[in-house]
C-alpha atoms as a PDB file:
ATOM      1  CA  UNK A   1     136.792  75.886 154.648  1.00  0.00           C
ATOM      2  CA  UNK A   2     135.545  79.137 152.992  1.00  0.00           C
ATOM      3  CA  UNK A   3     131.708  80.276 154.096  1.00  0.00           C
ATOM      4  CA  UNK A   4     129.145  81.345 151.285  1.00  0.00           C
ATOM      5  CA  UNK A   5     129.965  84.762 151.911  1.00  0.00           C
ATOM      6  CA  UNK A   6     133.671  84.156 151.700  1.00  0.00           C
ATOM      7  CA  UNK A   7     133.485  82.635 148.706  1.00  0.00           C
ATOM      8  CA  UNK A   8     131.488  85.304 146.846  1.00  0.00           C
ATOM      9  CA  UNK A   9     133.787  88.194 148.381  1.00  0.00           C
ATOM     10  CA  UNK A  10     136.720  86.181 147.218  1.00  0.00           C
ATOM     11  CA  UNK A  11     134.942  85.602 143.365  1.00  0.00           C
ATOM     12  CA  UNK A  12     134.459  89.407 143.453  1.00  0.00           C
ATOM     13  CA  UNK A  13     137.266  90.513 144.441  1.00  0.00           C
ATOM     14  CA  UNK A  14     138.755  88.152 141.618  1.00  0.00           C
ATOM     15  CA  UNK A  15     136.479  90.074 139.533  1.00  0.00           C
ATOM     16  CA  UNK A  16     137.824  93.174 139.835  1.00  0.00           C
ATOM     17  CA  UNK A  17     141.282  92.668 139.902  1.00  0.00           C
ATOM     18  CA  UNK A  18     140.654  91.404 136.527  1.00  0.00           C
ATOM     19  CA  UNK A  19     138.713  94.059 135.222  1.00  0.00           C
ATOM     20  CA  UNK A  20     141.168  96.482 136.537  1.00  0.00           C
ATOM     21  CA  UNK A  21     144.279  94.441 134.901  1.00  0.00           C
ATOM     22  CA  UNK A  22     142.447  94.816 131.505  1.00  0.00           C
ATOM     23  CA  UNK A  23     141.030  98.252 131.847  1.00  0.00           C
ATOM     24  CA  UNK A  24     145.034  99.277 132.092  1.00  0.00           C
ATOM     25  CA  UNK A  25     145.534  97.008 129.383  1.00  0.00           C
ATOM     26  CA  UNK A  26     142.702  98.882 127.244  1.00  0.00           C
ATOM     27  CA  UNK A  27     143.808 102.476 128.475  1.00  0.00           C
ATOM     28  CA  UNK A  28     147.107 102.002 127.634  1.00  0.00           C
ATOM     29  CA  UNK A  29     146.593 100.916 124.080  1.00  0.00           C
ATOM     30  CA  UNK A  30     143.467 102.478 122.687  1.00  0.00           C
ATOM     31  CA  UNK A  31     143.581 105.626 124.952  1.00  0.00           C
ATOM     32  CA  UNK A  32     141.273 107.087 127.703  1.00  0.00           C
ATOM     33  CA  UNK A  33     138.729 108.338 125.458  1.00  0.00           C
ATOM     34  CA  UNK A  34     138.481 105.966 122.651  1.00  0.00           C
ATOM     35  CA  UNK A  35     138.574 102.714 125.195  1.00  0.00           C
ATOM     36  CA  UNK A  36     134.903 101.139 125.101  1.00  0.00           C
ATOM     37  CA  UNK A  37     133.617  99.149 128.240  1.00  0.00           C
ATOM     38  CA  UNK A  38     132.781  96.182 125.465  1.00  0.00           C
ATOM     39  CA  UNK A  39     136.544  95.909 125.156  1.00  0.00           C
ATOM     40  CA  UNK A  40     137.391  95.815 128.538  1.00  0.00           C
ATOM     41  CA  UNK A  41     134.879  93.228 129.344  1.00  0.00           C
ATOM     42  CA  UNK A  42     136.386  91.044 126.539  1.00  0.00           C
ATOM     43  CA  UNK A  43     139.789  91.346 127.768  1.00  0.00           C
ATOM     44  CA  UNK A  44     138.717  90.459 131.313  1.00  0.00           C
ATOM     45  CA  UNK A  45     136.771  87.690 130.411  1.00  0.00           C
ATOM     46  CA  UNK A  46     133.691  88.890 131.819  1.00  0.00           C
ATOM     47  CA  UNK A  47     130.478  90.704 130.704  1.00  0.00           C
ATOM     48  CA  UNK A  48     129.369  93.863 130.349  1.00  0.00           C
ATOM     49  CA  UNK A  49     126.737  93.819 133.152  1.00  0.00           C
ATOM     50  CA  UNK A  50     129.669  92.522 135.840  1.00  0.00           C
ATOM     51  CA  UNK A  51     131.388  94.926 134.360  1.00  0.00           C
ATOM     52  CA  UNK A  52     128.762  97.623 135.312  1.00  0.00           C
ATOM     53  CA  UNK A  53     128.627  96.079 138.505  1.00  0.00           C
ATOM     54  CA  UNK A  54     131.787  97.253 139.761  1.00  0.00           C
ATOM     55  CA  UNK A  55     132.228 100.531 137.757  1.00  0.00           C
ATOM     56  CA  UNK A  56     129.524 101.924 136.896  1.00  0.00           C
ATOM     57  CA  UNK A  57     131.266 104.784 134.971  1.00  0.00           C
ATOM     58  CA  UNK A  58     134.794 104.769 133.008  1.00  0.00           C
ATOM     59  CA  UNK A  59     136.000 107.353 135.222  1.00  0.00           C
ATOM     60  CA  UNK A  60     134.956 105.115 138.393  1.00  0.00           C
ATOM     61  CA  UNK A  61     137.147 102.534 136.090  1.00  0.00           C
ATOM     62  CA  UNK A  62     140.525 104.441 135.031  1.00  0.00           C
ATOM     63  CA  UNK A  63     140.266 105.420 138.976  1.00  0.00           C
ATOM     64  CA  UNK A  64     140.500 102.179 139.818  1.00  0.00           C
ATOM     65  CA  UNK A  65     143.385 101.829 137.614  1.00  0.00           C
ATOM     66  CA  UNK A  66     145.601 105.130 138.373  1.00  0.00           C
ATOM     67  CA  UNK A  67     145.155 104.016 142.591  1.00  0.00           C
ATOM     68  CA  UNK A  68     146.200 100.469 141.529  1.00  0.00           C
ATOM     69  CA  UNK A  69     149.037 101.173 139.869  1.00  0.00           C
ATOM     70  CA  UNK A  70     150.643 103.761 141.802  1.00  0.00           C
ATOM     71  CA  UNK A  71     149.600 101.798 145.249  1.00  0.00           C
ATOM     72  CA  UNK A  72     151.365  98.445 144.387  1.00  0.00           C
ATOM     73  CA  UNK A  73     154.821 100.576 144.245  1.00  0.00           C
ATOM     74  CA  UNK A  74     153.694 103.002 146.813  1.00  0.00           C
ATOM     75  CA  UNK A  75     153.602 100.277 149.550  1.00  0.00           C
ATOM     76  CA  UNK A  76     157.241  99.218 149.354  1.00  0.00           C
ATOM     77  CA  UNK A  77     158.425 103.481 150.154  1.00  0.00           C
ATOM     78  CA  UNK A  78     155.948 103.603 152.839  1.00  0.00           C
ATOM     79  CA  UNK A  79     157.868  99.945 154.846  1.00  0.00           C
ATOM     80  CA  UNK A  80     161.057 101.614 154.647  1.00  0.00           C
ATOM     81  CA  UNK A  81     162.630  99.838 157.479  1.00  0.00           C
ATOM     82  CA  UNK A  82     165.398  98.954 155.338  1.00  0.00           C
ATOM     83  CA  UNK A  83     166.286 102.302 154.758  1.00  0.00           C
ATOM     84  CA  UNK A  84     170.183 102.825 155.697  1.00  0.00           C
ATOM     85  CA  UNK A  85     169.741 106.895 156.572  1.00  0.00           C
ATOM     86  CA  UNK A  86     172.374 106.954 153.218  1.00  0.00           C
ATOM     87  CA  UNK A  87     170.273 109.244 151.242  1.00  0.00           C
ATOM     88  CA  UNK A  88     173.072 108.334 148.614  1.00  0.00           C
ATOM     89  CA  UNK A  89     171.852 104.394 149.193  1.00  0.00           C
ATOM     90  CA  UNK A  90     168.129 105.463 150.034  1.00  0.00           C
ATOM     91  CA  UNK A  91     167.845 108.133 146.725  1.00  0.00           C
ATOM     92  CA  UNK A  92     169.091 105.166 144.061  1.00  0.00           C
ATOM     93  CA  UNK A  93     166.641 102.699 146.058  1.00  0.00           C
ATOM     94  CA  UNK A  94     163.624 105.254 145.638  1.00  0.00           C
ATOM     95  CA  UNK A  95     164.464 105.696 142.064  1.00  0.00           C
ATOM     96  CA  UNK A  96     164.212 102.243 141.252  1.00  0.00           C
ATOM     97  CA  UNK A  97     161.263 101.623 142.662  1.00  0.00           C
ATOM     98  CA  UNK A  98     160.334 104.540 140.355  1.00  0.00           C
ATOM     99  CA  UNK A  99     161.435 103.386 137.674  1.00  0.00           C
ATOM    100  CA  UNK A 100     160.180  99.669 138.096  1.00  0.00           C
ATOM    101  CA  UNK A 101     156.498 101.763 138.558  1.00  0.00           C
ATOM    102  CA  UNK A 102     157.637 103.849 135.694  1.00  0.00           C
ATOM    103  CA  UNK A 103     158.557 100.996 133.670  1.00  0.00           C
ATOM    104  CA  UNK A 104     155.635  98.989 133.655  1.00  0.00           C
ATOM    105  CA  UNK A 105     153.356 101.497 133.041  1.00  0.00           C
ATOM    106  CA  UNK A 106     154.658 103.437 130.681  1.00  0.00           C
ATOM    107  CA  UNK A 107     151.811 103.243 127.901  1.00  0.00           C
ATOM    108  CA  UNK A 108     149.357 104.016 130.047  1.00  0.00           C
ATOM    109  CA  UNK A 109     151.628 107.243 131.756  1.00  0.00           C
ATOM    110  CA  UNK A 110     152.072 108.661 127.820  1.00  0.00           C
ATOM    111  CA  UNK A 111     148.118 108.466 127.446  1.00  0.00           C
ATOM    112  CA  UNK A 112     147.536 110.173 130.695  1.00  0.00           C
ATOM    113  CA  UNK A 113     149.656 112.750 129.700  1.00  0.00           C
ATOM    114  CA  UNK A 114     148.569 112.876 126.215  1.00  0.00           C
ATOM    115  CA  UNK A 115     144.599 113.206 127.157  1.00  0.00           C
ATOM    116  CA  UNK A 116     145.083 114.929 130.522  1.00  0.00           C
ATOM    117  CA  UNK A 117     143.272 117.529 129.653  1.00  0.00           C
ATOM    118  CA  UNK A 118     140.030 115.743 128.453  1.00  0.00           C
ATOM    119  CA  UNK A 119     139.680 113.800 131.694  1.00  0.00           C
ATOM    120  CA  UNK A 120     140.224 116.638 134.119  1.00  0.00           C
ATOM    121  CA  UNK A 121     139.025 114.675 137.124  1.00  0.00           C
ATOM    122  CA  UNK A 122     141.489 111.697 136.797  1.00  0.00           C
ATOM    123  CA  UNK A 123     144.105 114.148 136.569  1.00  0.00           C
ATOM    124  CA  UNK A 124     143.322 115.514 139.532  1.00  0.00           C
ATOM    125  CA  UNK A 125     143.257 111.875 141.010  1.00  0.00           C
ATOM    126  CA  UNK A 126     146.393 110.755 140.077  1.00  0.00           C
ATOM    127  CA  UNK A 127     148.295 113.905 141.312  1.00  0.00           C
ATOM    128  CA  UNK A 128     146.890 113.299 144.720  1.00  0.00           C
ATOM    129  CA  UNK A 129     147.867 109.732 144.718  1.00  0.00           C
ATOM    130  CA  UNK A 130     150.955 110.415 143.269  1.00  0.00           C
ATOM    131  CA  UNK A 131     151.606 113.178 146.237  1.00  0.00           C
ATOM    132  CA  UNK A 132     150.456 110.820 148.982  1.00  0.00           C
ATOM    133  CA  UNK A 133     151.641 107.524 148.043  1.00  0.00           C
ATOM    134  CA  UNK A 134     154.876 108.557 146.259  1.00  0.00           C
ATOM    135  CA  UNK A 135     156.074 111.907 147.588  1.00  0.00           C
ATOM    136  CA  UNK A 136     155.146 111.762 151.202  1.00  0.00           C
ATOM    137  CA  UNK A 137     157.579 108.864 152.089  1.00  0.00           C
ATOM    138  CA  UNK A 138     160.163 110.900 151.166  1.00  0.00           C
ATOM    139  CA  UNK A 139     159.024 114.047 152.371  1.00  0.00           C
ATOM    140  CA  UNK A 140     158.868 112.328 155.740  1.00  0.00           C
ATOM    141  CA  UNK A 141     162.487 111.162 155.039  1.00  0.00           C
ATOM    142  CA  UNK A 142     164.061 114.301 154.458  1.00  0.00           C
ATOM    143  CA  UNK A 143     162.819 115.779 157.292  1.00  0.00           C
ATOM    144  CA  UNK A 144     164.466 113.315 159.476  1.00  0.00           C
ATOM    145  CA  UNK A 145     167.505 114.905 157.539  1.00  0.00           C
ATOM    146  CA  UNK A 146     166.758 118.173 158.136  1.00  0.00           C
ATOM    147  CA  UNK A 147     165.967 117.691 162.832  1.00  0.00           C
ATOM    148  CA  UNK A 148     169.597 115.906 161.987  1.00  0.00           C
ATOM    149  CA  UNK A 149     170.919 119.043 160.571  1.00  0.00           C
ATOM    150  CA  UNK A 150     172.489 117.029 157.206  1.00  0.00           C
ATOM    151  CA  UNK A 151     170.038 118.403 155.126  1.00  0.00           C
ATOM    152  CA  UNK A 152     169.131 121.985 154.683  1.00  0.00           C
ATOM    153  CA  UNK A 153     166.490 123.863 156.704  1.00  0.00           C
ATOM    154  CA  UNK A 154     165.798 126.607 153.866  1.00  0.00           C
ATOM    155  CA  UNK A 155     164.540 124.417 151.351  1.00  0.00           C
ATOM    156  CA  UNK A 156     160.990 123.439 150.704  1.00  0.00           C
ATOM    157  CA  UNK A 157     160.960 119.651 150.594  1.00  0.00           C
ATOM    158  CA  UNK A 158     157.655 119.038 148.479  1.00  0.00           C
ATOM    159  CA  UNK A 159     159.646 121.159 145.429  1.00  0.00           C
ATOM    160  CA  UNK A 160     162.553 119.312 146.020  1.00  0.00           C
ATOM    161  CA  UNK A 161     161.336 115.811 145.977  1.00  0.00           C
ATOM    162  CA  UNK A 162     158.703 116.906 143.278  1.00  0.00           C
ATOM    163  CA  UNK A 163     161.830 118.384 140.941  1.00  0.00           C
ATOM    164  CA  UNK A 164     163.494 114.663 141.948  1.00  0.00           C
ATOM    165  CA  UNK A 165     160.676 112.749 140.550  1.00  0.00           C
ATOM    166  CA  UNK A 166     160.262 115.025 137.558  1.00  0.00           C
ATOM    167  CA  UNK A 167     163.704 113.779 136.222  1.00  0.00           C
ATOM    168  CA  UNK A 168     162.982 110.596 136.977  1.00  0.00           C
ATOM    169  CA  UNK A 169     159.663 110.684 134.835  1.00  0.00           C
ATOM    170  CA  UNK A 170     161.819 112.140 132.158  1.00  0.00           C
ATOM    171  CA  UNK A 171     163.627 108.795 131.932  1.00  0.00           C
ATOM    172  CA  UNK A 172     160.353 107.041 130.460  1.00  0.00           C
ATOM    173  CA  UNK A 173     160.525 109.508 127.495  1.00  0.00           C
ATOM    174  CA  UNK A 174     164.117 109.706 127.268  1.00  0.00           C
ATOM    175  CA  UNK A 175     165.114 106.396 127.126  1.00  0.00           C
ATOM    176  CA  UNK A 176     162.238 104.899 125.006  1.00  0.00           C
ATOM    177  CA  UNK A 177     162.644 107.898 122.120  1.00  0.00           C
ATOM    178  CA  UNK A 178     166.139 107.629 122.184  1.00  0.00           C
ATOM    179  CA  UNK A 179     167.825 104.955 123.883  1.00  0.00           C
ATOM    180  CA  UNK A 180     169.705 103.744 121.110  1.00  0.00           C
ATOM    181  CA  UNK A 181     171.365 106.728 120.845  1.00  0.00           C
ATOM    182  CA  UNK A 182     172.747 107.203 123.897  1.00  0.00           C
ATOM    183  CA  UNK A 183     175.821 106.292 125.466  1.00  0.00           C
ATOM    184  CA  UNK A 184     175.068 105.721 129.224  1.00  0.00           C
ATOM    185  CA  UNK A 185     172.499 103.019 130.538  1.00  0.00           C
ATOM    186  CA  UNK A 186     169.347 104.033 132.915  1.00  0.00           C
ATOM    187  CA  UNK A 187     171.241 102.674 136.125  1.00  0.00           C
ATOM    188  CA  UNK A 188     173.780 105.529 134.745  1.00  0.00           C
ATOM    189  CA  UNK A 189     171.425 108.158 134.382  1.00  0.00           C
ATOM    190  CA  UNK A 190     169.255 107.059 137.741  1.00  0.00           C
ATOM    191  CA  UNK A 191     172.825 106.898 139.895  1.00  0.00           C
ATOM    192  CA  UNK A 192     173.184 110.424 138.198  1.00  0.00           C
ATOM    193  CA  UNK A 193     170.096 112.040 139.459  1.00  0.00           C
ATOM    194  CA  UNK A 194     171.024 110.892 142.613  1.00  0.00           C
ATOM    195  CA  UNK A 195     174.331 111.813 142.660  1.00  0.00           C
ATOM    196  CA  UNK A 196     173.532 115.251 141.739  1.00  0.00           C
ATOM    197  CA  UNK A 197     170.175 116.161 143.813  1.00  0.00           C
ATOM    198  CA  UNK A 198     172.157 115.413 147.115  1.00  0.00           C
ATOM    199  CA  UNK A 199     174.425 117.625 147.076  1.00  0.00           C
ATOM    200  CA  UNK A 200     172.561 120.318 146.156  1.00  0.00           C
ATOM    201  CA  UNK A 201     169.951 119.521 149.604  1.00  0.00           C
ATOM    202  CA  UNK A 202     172.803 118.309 151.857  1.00  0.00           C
ATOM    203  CA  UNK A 203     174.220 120.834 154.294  1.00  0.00           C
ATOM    204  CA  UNK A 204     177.125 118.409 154.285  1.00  0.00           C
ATOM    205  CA  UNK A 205     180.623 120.073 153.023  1.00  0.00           C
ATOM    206  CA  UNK A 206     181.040 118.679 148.899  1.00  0.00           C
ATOM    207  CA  UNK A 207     183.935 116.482 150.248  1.00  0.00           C
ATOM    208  CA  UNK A 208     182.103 114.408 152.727  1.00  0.00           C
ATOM    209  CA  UNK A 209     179.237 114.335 149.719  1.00  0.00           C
ATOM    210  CA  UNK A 210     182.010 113.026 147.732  1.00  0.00           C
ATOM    211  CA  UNK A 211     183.352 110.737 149.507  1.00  0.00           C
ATOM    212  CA  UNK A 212     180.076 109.222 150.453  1.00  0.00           C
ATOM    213  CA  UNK A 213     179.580 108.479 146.757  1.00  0.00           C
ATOM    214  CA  UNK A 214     183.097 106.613 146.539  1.00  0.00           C
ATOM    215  CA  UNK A 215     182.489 104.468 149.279  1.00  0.00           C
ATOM    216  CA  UNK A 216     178.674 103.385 147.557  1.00  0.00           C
ATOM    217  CA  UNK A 217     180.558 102.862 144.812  1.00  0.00           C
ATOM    218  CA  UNK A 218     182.808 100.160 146.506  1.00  0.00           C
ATOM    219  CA  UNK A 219     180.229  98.256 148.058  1.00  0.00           C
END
């Protein structure tokens, strides 16, 4: 049986997760700027002085947000015990937890980047989140390649996995501008990423690389 003081931690925590849900509702559709803390309040169901209660500023708000949503995809790189040392299997398992993270925030990803520059501060924030949630995994993965000697030693690892990422970012603007037009499906164009950033790290010889990529495709 819950205490008091359990009770109320549990009722604010409740709180917030619902005031964070419909901040990222309100940031994705009205934009950073032009999202008012009245509309927010009405989406979570609460009102404006619990609202002020937990943030006491927007920015304290849309940083709740940003950690939120990167965190809740963040936490399946970082228990990679699963991971097969494939970076051919590892690489197309990344990117789709990218992707799923990608996916479902997508509206609020095109106003970041579309008011990035008026909220200087978040930006900030959600590059170092980004870096330490999202890249570090897999700069910690790599190197594990690299003491192996199956990836290459001349390479600087936060570039590479940054310039990985980067494509797969491009996929949210791609494929929701254009995906009618194209011929291939996302699984296509993730696979191809994959398929193409390995080689290009790997110190192993393009026909092992090749037939590692045959086999995956078997399974």
């Amino acid at each position: 049986m819950q205490t008091l003081t359990e009770n109320l931690a549990s009722r604010t925590a409740q709180t917030r997760a619902r005031l964070i849900k419909a901040a990222t509702k309100v940031f994705a559709t009205a934009g950073l700027t032009a999202a008012i803390r009245r509309e927010i309040a009405r989406v979570a169901v609460v009102n404006e002085v619990s609202l002020f209660r937990h943030f006491q500023k927007k920015e304290q708000l849309l940083a709740a947000v940003i950690t939120e949503a990167i965190a809740l995809q963040a936490e399946a790189l970082v228990h990679n015990d699963d991971w097969t040392q494939d970076p051919y299997i590892d690489l197309k398992n990344y990117a789709r937890l990218c992707n799923h993270m990608i996916e479902e925030h997508k509206d609020l990803i095109r106003t970041f980047i579309r008011e990035a520059k008026q909220h200087p501060q978040a930006a900030r924030l959600i590059l170092y989140e980004t870096k330490k949630s999202l890249r570090e995994p897999l700069v910690v993965y790599l190197q594990k390649s690299q003491e192996k000697c199956t990836l290459s030693s001349d390479i600087d690892l936060k570039a590479s996995v940054d310039s990985f990422t980067g494509m797969l970012l491009h996929s949210m603007l791609h494929f929701s501008d254009i995906a009618t037009t194209l011929n291939y499906s996302r699984q296509c164009y993730m696979e191809t990423c994959v398929n193409l950033f390995v080689p290009g790290i790997s110190t192993l010889p393009l026909q092992e690389a090749g037939d590692s990529v045959d086999s995956l495709a078997t399974r």
